[in-house]
PDB file of N, CA and C in Angstrom:
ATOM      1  N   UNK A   1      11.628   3.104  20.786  1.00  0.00           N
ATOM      2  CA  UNK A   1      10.676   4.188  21.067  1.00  0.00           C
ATOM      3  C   UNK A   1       9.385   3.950  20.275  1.00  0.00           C
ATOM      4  N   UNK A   2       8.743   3.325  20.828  1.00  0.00           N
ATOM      5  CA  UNK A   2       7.076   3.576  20.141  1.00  0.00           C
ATOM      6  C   UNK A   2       6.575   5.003  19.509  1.00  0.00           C
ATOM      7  N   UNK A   3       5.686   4.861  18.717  1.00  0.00           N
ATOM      8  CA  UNK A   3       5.033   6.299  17.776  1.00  0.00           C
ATOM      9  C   UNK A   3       4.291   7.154  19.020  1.00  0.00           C
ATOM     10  N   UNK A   4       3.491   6.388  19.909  1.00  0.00           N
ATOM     11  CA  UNK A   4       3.293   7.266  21.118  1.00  0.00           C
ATOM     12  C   UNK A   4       4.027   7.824  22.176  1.00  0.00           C
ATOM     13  N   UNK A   5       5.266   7.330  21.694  1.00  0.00           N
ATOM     14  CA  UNK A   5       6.236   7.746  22.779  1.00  0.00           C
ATOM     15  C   UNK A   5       6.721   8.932  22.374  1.00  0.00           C
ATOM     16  N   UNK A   6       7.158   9.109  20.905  1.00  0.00           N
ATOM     17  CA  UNK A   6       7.595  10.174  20.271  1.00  0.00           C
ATOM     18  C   UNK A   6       6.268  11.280  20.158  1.00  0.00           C
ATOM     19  N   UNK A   7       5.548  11.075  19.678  1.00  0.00           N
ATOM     20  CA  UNK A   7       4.102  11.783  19.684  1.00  0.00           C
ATOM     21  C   UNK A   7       4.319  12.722  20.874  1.00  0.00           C
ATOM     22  N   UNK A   8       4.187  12.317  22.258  1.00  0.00           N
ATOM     23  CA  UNK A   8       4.179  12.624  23.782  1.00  0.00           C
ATOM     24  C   UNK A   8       5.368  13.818  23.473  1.00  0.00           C
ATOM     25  N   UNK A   9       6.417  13.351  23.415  1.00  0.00           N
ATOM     26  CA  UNK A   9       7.550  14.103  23.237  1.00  0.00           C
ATOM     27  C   UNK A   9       7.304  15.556  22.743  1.00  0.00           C
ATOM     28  N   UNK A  10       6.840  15.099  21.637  1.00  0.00           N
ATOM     29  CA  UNK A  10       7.097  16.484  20.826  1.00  0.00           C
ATOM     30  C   UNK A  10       5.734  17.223  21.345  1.00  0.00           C
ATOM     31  N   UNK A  11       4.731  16.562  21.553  1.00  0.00           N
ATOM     32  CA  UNK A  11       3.661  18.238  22.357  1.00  0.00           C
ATOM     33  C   UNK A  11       4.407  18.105  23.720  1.00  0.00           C
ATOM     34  N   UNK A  12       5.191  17.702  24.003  1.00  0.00           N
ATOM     35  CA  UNK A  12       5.453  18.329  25.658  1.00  0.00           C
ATOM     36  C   UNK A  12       6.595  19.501  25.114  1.00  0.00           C
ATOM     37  N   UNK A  13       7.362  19.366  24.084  1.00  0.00           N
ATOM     38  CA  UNK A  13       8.237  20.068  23.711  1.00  0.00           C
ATOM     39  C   UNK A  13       7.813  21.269  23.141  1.00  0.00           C
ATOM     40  N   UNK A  14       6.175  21.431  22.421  1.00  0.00           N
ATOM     41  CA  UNK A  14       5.942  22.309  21.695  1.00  0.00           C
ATOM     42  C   UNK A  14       5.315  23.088  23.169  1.00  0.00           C
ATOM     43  N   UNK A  15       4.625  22.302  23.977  1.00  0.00           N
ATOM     44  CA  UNK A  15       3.748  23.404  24.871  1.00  0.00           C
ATOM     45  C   UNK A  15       4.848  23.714  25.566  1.00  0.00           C
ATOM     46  N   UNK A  16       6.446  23.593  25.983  1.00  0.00           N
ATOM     47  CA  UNK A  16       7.012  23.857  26.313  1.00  0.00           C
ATOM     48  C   UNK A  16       7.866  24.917  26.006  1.00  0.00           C
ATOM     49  N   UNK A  17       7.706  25.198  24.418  1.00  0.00           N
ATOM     50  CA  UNK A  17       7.654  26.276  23.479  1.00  0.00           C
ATOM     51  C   UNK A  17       7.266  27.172  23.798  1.00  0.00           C
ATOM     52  N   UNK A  18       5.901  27.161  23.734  1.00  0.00           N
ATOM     53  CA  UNK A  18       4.746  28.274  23.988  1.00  0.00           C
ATOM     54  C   UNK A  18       4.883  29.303  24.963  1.00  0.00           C
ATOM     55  N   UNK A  19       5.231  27.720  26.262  1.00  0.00           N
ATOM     56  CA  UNK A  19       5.282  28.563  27.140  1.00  0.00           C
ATOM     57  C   UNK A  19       6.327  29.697  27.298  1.00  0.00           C
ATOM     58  N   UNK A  20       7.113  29.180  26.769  1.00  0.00           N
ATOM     59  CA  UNK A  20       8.709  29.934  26.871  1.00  0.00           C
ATOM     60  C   UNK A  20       8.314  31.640  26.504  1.00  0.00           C
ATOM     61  N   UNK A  21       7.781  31.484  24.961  1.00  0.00           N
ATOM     62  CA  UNK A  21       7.401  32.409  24.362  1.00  0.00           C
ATOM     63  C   UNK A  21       6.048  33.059  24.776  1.00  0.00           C
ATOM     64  N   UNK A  22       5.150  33.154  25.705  1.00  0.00           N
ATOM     65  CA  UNK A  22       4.412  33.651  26.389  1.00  0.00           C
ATOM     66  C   UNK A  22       4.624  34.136  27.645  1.00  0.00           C
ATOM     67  N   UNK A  23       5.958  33.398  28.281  1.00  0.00           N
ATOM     68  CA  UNK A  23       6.391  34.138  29.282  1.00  0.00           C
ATOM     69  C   UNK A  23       7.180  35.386  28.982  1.00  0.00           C
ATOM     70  N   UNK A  24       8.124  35.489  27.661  1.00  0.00           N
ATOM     71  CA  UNK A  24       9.110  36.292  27.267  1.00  0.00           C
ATOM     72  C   UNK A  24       7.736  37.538  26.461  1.00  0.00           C
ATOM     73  N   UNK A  25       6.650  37.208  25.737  1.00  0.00           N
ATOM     74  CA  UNK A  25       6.355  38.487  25.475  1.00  0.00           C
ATOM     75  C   UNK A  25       6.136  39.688  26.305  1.00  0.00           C
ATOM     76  N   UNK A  26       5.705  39.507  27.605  1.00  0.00           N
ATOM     77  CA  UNK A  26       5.476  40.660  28.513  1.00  0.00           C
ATOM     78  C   UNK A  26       6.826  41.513  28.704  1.00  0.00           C
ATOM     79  N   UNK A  27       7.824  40.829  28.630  1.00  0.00           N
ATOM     80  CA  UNK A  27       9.196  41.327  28.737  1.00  0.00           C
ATOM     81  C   UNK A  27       9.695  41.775  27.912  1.00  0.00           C
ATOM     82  N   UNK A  28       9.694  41.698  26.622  1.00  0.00           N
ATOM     83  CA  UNK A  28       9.802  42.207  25.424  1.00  0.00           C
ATOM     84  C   UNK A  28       8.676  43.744  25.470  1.00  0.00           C
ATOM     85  N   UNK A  29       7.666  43.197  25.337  1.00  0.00           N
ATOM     86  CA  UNK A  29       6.903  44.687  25.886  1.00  0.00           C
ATOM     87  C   UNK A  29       7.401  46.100  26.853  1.00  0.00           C
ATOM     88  N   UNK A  30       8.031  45.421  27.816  1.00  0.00           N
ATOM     89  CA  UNK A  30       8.572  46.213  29.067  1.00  0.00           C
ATOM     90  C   UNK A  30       9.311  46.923  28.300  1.00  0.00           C
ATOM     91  N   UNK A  31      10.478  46.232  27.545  1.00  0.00           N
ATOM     92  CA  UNK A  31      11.900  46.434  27.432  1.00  0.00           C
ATOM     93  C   UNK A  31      11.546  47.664  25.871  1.00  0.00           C
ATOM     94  N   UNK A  32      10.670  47.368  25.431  1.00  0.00           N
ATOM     95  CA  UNK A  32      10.157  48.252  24.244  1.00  0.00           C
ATOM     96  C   UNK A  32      10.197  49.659  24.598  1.00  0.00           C
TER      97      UNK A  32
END
C-alpha cells in the first residue's frame, strides 16, 4: 500500500463520517 493509497483511504473514510453524522443530526432533532 503506498502513503497515497492510505492517505485516499482515510479522507474517503472521514467524509464518509461526516456524512453519516450530518445525515443523523436532523433526526436526532425530530426525535428531541
Amino acid at each position: 500500500m503506498s502513503p497515497f493509497t492510505l492517505f485516499f483511504l482515510k479522507v474517503m473514510h472521514i467524509m464518509c463520517c461526516n456524512n453519516f453524522i450530518i445525515q443523523c443530526i436532523p433526526h436526532l432533532h425530530h426525535s428531541m
